[in-house]
N, C-alpha and C. Protein backbone atom coordinates (compact mmCIF):
# COMPACT_ATOMS: atom_id res chain seq x y z
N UNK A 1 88.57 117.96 66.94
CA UNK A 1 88.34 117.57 68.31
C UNK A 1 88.86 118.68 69.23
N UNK A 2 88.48 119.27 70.49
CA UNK A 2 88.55 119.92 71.54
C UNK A 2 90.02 119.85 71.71
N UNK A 3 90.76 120.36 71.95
CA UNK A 3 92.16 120.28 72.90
C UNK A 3 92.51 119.82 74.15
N UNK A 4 91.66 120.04 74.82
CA UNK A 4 91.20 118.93 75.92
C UNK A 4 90.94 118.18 75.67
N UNK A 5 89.52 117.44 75.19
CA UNK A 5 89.12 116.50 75.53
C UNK A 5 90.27 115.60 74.56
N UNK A 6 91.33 115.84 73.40
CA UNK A 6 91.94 115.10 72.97
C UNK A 6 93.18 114.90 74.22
N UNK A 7 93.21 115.87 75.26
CA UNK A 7 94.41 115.58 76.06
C UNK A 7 93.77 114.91 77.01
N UNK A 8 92.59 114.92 77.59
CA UNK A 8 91.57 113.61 78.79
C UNK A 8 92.08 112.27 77.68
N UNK A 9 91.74 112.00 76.41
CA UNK A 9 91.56 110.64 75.66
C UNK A 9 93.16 110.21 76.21
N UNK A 10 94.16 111.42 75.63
CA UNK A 10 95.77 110.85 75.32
C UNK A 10 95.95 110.18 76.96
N UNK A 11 95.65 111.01 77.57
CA UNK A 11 96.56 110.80 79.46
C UNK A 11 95.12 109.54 79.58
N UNK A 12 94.10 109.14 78.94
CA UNK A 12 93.54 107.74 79.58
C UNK A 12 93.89 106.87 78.77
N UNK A 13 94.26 106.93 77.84
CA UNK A 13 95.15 105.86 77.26
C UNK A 13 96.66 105.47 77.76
N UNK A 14 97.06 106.56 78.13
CA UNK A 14 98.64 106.30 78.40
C UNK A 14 98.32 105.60 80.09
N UNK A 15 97.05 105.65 80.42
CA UNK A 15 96.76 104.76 82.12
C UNK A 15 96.78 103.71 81.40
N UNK A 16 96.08 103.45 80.78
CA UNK A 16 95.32 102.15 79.80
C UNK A 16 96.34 101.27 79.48
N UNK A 17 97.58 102.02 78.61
CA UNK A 17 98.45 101.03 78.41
C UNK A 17 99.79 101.00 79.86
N UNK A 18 100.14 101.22 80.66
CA UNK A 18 100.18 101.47 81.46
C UNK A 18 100.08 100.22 82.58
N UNK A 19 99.01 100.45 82.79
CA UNK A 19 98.22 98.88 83.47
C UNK A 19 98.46 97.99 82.88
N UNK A 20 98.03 97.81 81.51
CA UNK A 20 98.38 96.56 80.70
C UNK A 20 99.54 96.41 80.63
N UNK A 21 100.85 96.93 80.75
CA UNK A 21 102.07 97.06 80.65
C UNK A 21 102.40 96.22 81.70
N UNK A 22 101.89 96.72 82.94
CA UNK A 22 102.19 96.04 84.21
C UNK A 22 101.61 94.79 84.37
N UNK A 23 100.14 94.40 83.96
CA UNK A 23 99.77 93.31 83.88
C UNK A 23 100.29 91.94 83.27
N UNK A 24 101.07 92.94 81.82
CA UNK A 24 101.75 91.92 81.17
C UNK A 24 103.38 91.30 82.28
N UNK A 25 103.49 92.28 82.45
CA UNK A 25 104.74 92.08 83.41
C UNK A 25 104.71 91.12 84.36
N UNK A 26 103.82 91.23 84.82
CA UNK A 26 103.25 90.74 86.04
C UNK A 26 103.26 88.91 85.57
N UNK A 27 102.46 89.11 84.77
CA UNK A 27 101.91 87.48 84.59
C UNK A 27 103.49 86.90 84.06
N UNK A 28 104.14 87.93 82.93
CA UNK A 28 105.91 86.94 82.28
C UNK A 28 106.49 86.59 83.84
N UNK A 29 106.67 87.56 84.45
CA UNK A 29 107.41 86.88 86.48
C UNK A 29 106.92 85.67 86.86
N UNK A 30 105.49 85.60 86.41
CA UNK A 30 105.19 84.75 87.18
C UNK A 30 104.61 83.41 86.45
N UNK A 31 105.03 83.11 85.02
CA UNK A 31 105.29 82.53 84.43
C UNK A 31 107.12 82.23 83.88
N UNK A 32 107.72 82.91 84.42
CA UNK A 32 109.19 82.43 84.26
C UNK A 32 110.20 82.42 85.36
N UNK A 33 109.65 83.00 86.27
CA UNK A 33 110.47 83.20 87.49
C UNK A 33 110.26 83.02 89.19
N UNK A 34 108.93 83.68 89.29
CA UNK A 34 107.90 84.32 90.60
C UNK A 34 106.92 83.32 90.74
N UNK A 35 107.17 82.54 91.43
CA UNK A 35 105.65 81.72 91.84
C UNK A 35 104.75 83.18 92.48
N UNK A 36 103.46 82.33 91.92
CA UNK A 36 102.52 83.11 91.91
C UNK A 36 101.90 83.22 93.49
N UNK A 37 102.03 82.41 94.41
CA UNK A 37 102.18 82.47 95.45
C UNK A 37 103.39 82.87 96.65
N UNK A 38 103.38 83.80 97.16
CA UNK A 38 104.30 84.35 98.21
C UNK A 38 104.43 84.09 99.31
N UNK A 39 105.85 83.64 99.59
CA UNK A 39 105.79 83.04 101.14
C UNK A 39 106.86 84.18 101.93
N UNK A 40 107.42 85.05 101.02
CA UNK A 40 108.03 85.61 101.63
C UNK A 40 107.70 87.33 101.11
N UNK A 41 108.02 88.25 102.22
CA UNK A 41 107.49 90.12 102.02
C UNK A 41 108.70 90.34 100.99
N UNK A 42 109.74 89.82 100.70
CA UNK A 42 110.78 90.38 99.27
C UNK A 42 110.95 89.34 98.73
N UNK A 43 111.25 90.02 97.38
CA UNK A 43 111.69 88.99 96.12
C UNK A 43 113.32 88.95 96.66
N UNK A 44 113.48 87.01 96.19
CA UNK A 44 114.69 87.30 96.25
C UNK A 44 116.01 87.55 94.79
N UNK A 45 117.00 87.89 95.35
CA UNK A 45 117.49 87.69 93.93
C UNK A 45 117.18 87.63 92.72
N UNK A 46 117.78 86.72 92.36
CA UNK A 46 117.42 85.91 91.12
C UNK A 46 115.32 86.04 90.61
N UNK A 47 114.48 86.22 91.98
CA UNK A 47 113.46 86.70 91.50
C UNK A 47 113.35 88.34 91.16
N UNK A 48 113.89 89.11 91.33
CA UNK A 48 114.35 90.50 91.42
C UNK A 48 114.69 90.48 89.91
N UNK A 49 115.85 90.19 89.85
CA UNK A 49 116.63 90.35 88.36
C UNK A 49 115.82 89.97 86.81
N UNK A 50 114.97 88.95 87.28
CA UNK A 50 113.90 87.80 86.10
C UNK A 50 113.90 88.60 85.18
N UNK A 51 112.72 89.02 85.28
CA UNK A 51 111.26 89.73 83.80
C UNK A 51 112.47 91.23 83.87
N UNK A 52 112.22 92.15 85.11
CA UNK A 52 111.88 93.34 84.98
C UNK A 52 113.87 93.41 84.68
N UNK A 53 114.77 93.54 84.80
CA UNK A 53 115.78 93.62 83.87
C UNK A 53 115.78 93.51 82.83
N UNK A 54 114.80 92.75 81.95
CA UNK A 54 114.84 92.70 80.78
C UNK A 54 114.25 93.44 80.04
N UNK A 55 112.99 94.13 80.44
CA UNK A 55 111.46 94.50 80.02
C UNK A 55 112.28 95.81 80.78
N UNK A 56 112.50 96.26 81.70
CA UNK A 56 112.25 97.76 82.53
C UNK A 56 112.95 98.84 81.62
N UNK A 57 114.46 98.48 80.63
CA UNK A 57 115.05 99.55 79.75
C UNK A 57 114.56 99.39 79.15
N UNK A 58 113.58 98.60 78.39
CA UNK A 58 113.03 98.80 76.91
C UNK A 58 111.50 99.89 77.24
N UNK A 59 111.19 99.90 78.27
CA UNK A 59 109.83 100.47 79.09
C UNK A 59 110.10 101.99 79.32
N UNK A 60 111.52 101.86 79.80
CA UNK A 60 111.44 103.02 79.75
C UNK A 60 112.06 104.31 79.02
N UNK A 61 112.66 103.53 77.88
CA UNK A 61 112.92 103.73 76.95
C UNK A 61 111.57 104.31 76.02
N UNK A 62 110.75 103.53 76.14
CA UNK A 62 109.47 103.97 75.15
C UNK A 62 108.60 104.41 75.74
N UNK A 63 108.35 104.54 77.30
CA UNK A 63 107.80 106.26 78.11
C UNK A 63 108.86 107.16 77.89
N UNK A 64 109.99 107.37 77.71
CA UNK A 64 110.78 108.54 77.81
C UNK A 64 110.58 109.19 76.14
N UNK A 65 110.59 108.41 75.29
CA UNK A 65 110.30 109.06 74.35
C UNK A 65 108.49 109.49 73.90
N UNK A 66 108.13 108.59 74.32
CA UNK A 66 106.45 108.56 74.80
C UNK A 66 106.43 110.25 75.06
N UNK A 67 107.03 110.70 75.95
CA UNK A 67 106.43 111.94 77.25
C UNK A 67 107.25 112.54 75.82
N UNK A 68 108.40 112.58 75.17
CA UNK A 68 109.09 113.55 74.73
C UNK A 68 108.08 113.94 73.27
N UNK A 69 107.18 113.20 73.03
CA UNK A 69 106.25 113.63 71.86
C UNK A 69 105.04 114.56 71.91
């Protein structure tokens, strides 16, 4: 395969999972923490801390080694 076009595939996959990363994120908040409706422009607290404390070191833990390969 091209050297490019294998580095276009790698960087649209790493969008790919990426999005889905966030999507997944998205829906655990708002299945354990975040009503899915907003009445207010900030999370508070306790909605702040939920999903993404738990999920954000393991994330970026596995982009940091992700980029380091």
């Amino acid at each position: 395969m091209d050297p490019m076009k294998a580095q276009q595939l790698a960087a649209e996959l790493e969008v790919e999972m990426m999005a889905d990363m966030y999507n997944r994120m998205t829906d655990a908040c708002h299945r354990k923490c975040v009503p899915p409706h907003y009445k207010e422009a900030e999370l508070t607290k306790g909605e702040s801390v939920c999903a993404w404390t738990d999920a954000w070191p393991n994330t970026w833990t596995f982009t940091r080694g992700w980029d380091a390969s």
